[in-house]
Protein backbone atom coordinates (compact mmCIF):
# COMPACT_ATOMS: atom_id res chain seq x y z
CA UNK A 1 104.93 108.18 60.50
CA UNK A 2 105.97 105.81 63.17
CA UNK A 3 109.04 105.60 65.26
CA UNK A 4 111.67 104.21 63.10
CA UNK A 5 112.24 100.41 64.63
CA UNK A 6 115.03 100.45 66.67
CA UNK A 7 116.00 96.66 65.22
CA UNK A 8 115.02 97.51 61.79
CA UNK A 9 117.57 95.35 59.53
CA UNK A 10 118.59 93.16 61.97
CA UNK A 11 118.31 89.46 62.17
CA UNK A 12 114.77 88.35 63.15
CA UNK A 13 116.12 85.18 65.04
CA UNK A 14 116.18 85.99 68.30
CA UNK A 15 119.44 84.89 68.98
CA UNK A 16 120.91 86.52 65.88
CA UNK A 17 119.28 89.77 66.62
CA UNK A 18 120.50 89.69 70.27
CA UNK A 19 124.14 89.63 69.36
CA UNK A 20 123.51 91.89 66.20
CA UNK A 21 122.21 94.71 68.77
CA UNK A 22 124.89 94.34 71.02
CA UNK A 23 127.30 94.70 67.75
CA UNK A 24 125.44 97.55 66.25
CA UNK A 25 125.03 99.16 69.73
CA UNK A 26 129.06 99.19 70.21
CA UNK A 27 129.67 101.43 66.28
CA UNK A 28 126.29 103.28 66.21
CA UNK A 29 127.87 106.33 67.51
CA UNK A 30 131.10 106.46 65.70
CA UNK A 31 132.11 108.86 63.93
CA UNK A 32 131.23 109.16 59.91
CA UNK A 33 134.28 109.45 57.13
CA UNK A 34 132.39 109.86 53.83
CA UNK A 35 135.57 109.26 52.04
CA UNK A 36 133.76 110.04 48.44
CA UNK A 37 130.85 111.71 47.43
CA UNK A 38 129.22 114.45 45.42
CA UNK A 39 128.79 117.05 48.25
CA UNK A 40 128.50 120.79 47.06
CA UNK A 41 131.85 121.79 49.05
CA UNK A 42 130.06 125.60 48.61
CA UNK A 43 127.65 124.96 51.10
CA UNK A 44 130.29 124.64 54.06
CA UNK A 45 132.26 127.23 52.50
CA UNK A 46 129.23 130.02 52.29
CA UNK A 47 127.36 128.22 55.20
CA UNK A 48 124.32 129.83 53.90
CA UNK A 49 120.68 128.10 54.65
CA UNK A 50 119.54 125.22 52.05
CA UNK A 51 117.35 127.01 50.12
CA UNK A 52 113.98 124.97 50.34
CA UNK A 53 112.96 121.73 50.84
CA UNK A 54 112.73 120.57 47.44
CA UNK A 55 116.44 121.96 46.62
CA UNK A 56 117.54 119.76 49.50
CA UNK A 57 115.82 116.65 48.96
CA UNK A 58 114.16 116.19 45.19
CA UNK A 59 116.76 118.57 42.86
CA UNK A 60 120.02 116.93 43.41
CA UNK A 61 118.71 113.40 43.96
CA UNK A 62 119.20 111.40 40.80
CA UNK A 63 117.84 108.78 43.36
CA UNK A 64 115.00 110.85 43.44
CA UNK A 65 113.98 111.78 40.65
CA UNK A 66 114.77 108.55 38.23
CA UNK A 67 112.17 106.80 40.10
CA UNK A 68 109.68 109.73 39.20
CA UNK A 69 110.65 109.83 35.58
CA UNK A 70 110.13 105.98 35.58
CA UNK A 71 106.64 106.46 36.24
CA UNK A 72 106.39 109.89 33.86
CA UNK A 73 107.10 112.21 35.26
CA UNK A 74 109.21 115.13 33.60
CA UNK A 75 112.73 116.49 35.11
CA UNK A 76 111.79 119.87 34.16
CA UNK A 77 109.14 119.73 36.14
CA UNK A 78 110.80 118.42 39.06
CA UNK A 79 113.09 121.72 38.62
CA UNK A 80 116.22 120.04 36.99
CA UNK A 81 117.88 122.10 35.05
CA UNK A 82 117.93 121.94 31.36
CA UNK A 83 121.22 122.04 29.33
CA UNK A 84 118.77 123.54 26.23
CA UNK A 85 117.97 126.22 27.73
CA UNK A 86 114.44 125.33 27.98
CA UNK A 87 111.82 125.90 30.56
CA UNK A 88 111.71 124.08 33.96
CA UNK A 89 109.49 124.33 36.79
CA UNK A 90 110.89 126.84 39.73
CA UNK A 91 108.25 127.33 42.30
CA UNK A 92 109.75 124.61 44.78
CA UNK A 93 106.30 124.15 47.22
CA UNK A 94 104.93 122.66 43.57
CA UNK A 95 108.18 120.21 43.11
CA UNK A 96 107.73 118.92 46.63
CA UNK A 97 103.81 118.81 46.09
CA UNK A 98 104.75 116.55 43.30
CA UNK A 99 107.51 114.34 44.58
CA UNK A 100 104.70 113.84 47.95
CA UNK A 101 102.24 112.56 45.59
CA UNK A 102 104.38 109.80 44.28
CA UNK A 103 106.33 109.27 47.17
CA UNK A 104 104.76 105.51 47.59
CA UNK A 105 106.85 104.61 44.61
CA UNK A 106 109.97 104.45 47.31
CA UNK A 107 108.12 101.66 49.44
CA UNK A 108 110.29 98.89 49.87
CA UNK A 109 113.22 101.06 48.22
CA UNK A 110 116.82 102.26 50.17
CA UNK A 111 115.59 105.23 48.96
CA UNK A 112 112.51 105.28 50.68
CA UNK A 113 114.44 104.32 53.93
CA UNK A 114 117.18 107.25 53.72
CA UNK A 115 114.25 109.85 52.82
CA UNK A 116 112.06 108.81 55.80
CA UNK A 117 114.92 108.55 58.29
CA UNK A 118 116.05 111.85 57.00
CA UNK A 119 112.41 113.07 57.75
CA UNK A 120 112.18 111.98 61.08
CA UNK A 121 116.13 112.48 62.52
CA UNK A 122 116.96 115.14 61.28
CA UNK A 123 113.66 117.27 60.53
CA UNK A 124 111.70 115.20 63.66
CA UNK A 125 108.61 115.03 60.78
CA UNK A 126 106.30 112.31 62.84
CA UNK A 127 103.48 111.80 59.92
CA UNK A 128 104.22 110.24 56.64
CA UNK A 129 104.60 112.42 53.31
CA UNK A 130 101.61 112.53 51.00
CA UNK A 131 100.12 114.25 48.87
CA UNK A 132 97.78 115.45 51.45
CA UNK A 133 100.71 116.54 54.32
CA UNK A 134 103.16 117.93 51.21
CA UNK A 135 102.31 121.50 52.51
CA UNK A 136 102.57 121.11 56.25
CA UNK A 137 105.68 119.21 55.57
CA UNK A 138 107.33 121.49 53.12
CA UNK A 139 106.54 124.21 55.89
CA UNK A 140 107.85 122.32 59.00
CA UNK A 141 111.24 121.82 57.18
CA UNK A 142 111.45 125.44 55.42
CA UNK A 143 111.20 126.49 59.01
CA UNK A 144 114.00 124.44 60.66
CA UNK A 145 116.36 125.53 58.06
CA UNK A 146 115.64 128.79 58.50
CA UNK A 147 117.14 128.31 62.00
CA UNK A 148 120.94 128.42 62.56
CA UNK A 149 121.48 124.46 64.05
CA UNK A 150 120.23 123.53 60.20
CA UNK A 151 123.31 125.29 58.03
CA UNK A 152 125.50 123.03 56.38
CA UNK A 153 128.24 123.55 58.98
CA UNK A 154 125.77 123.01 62.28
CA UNK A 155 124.29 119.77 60.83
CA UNK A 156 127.99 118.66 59.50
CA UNK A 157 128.81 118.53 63.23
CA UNK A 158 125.21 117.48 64.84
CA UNK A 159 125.83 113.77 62.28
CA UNK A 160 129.48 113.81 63.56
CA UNK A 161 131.25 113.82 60.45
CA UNK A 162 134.93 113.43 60.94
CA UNK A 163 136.11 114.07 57.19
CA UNK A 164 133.71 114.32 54.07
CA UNK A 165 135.36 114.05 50.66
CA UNK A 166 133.85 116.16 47.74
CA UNK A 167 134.96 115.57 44.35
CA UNK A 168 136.15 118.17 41.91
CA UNK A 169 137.46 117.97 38.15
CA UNK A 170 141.04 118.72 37.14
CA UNK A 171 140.02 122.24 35.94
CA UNK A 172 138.00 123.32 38.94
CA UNK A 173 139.14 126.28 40.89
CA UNK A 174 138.63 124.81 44.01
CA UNK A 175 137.82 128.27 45.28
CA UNK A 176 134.94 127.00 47.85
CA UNK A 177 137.54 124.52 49.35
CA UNK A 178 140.04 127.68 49.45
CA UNK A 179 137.08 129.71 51.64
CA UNK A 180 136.40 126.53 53.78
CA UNK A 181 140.45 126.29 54.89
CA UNK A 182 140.50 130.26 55.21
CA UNK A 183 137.84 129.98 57.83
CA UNK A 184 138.21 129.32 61.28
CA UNK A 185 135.32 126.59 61.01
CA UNK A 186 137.37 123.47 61.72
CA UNK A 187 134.96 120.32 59.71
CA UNK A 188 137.30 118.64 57.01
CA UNK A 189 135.83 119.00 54.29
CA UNK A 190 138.76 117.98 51.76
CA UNK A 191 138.56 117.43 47.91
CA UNK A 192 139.32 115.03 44.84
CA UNK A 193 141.05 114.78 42.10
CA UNK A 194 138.49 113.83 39.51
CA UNK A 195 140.30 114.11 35.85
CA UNK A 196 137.39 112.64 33.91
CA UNK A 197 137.27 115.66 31.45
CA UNK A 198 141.21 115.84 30.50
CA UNK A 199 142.07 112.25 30.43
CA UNK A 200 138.58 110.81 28.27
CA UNK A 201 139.21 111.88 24.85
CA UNK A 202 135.46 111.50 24.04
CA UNK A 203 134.67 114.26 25.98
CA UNK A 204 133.11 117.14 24.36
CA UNK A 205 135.68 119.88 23.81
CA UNK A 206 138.50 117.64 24.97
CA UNK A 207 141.67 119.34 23.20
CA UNK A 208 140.21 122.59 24.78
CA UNK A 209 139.94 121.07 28.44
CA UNK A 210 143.80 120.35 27.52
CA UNK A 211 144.59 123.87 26.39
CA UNK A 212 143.04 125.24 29.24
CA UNK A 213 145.07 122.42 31.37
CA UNK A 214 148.19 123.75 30.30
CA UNK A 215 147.10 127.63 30.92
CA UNK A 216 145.98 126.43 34.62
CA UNK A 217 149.56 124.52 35.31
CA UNK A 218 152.23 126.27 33.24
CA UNK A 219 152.58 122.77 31.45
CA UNK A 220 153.12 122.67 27.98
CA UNK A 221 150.23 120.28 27.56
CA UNK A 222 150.43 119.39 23.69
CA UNK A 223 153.46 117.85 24.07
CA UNK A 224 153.10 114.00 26.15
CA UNK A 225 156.06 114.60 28.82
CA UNK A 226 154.30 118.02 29.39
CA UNK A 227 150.45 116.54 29.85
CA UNK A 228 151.83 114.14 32.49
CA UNK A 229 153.72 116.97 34.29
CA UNK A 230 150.31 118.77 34.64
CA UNK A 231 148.65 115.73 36.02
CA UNK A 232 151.86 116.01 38.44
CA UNK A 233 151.22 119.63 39.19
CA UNK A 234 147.34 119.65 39.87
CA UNK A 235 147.35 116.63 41.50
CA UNK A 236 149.98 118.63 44.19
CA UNK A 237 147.56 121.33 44.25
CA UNK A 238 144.81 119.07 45.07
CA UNK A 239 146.66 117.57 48.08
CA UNK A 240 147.17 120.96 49.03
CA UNK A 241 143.36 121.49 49.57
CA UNK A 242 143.58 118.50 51.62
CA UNK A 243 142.89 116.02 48.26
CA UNK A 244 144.30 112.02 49.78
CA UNK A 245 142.65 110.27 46.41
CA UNK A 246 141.93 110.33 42.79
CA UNK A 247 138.60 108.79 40.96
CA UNK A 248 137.75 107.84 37.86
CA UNK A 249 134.62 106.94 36.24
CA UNK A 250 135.49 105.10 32.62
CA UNK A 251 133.08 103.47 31.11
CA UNK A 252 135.57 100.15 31.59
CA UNK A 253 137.82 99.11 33.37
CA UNK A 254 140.29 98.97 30.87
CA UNK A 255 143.97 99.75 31.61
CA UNK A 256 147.26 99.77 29.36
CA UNK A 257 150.82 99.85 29.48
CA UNK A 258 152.28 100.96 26.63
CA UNK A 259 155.89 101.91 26.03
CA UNK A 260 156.13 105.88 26.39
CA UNK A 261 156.90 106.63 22.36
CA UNK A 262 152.78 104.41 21.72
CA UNK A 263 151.50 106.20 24.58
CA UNK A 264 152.58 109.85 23.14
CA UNK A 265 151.58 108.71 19.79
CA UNK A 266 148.14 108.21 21.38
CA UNK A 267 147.91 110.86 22.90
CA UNK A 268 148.64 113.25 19.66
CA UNK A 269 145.36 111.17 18.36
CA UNK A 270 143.19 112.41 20.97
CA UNK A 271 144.31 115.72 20.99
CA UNK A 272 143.54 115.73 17.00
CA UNK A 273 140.31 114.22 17.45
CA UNK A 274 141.25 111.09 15.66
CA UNK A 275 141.01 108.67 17.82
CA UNK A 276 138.81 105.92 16.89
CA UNK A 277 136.62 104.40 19.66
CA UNK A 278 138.88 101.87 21.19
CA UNK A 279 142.08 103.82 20.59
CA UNK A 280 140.10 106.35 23.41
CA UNK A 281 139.44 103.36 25.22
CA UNK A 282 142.88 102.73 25.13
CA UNK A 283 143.73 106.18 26.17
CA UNK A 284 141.66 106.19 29.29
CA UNK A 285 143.18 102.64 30.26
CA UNK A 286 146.93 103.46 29.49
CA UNK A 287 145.92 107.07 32.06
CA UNK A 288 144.96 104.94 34.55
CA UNK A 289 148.08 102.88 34.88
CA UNK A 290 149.94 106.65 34.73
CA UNK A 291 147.59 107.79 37.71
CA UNK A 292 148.67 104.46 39.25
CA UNK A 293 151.90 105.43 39.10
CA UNK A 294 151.85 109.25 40.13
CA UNK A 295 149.95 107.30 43.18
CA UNK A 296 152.80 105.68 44.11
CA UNK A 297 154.92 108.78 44.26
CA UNK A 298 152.62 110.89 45.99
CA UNK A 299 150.65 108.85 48.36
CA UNK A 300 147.09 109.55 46.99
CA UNK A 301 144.37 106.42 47.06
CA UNK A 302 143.34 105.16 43.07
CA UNK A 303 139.63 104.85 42.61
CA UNK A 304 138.21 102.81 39.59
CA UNK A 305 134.54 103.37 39.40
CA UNK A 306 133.73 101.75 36.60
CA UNK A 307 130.95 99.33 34.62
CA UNK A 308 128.35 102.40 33.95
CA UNK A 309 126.75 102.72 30.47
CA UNK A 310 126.62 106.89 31.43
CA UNK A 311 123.73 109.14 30.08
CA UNK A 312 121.85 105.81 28.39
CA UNK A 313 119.23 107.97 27.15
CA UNK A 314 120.29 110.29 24.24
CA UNK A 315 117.02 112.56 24.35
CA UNK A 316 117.67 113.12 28.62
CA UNK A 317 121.06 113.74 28.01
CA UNK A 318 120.51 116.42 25.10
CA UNK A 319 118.06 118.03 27.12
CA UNK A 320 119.20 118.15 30.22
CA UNK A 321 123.27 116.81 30.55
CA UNK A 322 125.14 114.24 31.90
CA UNK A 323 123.86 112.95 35.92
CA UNK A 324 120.16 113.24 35.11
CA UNK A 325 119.58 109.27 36.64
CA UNK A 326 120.06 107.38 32.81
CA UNK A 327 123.70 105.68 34.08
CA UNK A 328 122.56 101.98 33.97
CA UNK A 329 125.09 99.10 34.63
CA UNK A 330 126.71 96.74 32.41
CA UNK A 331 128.71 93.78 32.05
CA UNK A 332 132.86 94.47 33.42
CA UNK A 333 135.71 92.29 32.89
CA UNK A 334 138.05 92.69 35.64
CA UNK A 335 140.38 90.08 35.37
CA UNK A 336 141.89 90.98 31.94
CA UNK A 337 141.02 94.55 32.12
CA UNK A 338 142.91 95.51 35.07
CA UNK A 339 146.28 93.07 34.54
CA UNK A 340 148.16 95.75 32.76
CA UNK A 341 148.37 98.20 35.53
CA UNK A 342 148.74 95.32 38.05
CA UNK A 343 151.50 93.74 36.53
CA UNK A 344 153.23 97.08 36.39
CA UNK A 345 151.98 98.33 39.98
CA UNK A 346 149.96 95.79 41.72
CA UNK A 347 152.80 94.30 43.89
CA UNK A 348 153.64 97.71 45.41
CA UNK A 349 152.90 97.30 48.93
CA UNK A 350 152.05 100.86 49.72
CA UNK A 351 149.70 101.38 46.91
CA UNK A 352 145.80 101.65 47.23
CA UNK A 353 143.89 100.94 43.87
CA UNK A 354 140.13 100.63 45.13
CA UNK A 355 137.96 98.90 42.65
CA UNK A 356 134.39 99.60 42.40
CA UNK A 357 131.82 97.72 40.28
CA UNK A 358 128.20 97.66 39.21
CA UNK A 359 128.37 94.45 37.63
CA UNK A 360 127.80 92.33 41.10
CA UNK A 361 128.32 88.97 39.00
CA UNK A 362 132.01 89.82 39.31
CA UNK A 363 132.34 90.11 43.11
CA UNK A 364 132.86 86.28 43.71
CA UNK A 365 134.27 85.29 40.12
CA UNK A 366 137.07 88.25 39.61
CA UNK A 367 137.20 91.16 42.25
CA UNK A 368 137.42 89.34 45.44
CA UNK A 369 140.08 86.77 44.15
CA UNK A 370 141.74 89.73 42.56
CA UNK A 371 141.45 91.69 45.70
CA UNK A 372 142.65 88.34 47.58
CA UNK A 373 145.91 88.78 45.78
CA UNK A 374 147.43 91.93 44.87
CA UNK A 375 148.68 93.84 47.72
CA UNK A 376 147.57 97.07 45.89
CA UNK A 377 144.05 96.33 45.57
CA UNK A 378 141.33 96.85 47.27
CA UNK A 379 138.02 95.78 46.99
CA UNK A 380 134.83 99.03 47.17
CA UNK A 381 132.15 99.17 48.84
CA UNK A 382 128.61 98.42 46.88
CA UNK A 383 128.03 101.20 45.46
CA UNK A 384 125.19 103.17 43.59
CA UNK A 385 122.64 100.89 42.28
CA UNK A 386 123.70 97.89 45.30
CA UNK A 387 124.15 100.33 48.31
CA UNK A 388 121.01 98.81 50.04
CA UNK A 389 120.66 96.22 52.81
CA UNK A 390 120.34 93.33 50.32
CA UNK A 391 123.13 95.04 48.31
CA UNK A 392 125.00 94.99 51.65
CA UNK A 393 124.52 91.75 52.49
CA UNK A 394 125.31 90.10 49.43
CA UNK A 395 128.56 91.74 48.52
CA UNK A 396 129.81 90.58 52.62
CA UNK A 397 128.51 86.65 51.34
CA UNK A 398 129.97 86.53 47.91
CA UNK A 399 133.48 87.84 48.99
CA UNK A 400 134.59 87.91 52.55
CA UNK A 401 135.58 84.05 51.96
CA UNK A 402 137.83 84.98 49.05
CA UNK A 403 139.19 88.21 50.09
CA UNK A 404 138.32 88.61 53.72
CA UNK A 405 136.93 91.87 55.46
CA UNK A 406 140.16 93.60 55.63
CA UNK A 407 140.94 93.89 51.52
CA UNK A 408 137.88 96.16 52.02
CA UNK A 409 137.71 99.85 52.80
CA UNK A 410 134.69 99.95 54.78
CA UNK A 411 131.69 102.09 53.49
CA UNK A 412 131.14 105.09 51.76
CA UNK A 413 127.54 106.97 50.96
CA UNK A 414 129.04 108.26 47.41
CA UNK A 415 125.91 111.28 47.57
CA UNK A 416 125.01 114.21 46.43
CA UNK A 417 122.03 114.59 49.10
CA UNK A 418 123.34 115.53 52.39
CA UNK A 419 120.79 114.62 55.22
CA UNK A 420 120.58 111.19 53.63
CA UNK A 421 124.54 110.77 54.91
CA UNK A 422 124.09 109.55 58.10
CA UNK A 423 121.10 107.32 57.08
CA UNK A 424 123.16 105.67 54.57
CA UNK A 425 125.95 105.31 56.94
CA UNK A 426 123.31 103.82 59.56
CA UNK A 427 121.60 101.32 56.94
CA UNK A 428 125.68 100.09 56.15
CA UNK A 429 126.48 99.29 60.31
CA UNK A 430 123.15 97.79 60.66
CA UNK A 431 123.46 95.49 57.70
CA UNK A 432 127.59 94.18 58.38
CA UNK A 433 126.21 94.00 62.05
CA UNK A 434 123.40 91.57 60.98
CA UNK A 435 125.91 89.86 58.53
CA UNK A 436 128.88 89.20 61.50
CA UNK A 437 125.56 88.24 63.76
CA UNK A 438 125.02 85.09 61.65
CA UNK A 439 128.67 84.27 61.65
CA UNK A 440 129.08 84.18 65.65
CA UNK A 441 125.66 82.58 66.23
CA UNK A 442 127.20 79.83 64.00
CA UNK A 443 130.19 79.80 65.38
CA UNK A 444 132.22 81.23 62.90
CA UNK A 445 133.89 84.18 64.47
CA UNK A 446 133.60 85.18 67.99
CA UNK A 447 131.69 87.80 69.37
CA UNK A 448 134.80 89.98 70.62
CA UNK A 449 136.58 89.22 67.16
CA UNK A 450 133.00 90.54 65.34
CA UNK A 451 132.98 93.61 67.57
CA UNK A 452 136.27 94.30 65.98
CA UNK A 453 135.46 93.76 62.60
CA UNK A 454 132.49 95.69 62.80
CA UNK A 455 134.33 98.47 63.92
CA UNK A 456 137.19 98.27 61.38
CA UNK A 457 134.18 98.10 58.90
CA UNK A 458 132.81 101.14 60.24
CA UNK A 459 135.81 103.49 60.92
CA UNK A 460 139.18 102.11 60.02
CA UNK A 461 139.40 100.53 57.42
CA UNK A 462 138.18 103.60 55.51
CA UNK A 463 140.16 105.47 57.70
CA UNK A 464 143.55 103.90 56.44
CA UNK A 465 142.94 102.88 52.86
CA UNK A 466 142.02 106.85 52.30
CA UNK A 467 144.54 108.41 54.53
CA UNK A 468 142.00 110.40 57.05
């Protein structure tokens, strides 16, 4: 393939472009905080070679392989695993024989730009991926990480990560994040504290995730005053394996505050299974304002992704589980859904409650006024479906006149595919560096002001609003 274009994504007036390489030139080389993602935190702990090319690059990828299945393809035979039991393809030279013979679907695509900058920067891969080169490819890379500068830990340090967030659920063991700090390997790799499965009582085998809540805190979890003392508990032992935030993905972004004596009465509901569908609702939102408020005693940043219709397809997800690329965005009320919590929190000056939407109708109407407003909030990155140049781009022109740059946090790559981190991170300085290019060529912000900003976009705003 060719070179990658050294101004790819900037301006193409001249003038523009100038002053967007001279801002892109001064943050190329800074460090990367991937403040949340879906990193395997085992493969810095065991440090143990990726396994093949197609377990690095087509298997985890719900990128990946959603644009495959759009065109027909099956997920078992793209090796994902299925939840039935059922057979999947496992020879991995035939999985990456297939994903190189649809790999022109990604033209045009972020996707298609993080794959072929991971080819070339990290693997040094020169000729395109086809079906015809599959094989010499598939070799080329199988050999590099074979060799020690491509384990996790050598190529954690060769893209100059500084901290890398992985996120675990309330129950997990954290035993890989336990080997990691044991080591004498010093990356920061730190986890957090995902509580999905105990807090959403339409999760499958919820009053068992509870049970087994209490058993891993000591809490007497069937009671209300005892559930919330385990959220206390865990949420210490995250910090202690280096945990600075929470996240929670709920289907809205609903929050409550009821009086304790509603809440507990809700609670006994969802532990008997009897909660109807917006009493669960309810649930998750009144949990949120109680994580809001355990945030304020111990320090840890609030996430709120929210706005995903999760595992649309009901034959995918019976198949093969939850993650498997059928998450499609919907419509998200902000403004109401959030007021509860910030009329009982938002004002608090050290709080960070980051917001993160798929509904990009709401960025300009509801999240960047919001974000405008309440000390405690904080407007996300684009995320998921909108973390691409236009994405980019459009989230900086629809709120940075409402809520300005700093009630951002910067970027994050939110991934589960690891040599596409610093091509995500290098897509998001190239894009804010176009974006604060257009402002100083109209005279809008000056240059030394934008080679602030696009530093504080870069490193330090994530930096503070996650504690790294």
């Amino acid at each position: 393939m060719p070179p990658t274009n050294p101004d790819r994504l900037l301006p193409v007036d001249p003038t523009c472009r100038a002053i967007a390489r001279r801002l892109y030139d001064s943050v190329r080389d800074l460090p990367i905080l991937s403040p949340h993602g879906h990193c395997d935190p085992r493969w810095f702990a065991e440090n143990k070679r990726f396994p093949n090319p197609a377990e690095l690059f087509v298997i985890p990828d719900h990128y990946v392989f959603r644009m495959l299945v759009s065109q027909g393809v099956a997920l078992a035979d793209l090796g994902v695993a299925r939840s039935d039991g059922g057979a999947i393809e496992r020879d991995p030279r035939k999985i990456w024989r297939l994903f190189a013979a649809h790999m022109h679907l990604f033209r045009g695509t972020p996707s298609g730009m993080w794959l072929n900058h991971s080819f070339e920067h990290v693997f040094g891969v020169d000729t395109p991926l086809t079906a015809d080169t599959a094989d010499a490819i598939y070799d080329h890379i199988d050999g590099q990480l074979a060799l020690p500068g491509f384990a996790p830990r050598a190529l954690f340090e060769r893209f100059n990560i500084e901290a890398l967030a992985t996120t675990e659920g309330a129950l997990d063991d954290l035993r890989w994040h336990r080997m990691i700090a044991d080591s004498d390997w010093p990356g920061r790799v730190i986890t957090t504290y995902r509580p999905d499965t105990v807090i959403d009582p339409e999760t499958p085998g919820f009053a068992e995730n509870i049970e087994q809540f209490g058993a891993l805190t000591g809490e007497k979890t069937t009671t209300w005053a005892g559930y919330l003392a385990a959220h206390r508990t865990r949420r210490a032992v995250f910090r202690a394996h280096g945990a600075t935030a929470s996240d929670h993905g709920h289907a809205t972004a609903r929050t409550e505050d009821f009086d304790q004596t509603t809440a507990a009465a809700l609670f006994e509901k969802a532990m008997n299974g009897t909660c109807t569908t917006d009493e669960a609702d309810a649930f998750r939102g009144q949990m949120l304002t109680e994580m809001a408020r355990m945030s304020v005693e111990d320090g840890m940043t609030l996430q709120i992704h929210a706005g995903s219709h999760r595992n649309h397809s009901a034959p995918v997800y019976a198949a093969h589980g939850r993650d498997k690329g059928f998450d499609i965005p919907m419509r998200t009320d902000y403004v109401r859904a959030l007021k509860p919590m910030l009329d009982a929190v938002g004002m608090q000056r050290d709080l960070r409650i980051i917001v993160f939407t798929l509904d990009e109708s709401t960025y300009g109407r509801e999240l960047a006024p919001l974000a405008g407003a309440y000390p405690a909030l904080k407007l996300g990155p684009p995320w998921w479906f909108f973390d691409s140049p236009e994405g980019i781009r459009r989230f900086r022109e629809i709120t940075t006149e409402t809520c300005g740059f700093y009630n951002t946090v910067g970027f994050n790559d939110d991934t589960r595919a690891f040599c596409s981190i610093p091509a995500r991170h290098d897509v998001a300085r190239r894009a804010d560096c176009a974006y604060l290019a257009n402002l100083v060529a109209t005279g809008r912000l000056p240059e030394d002001e934008a080679q602030q900003v696009a530093r504080d976009l870069t490193y330090r705003l994530a930096k503070a609003a996650y504690s790294l």
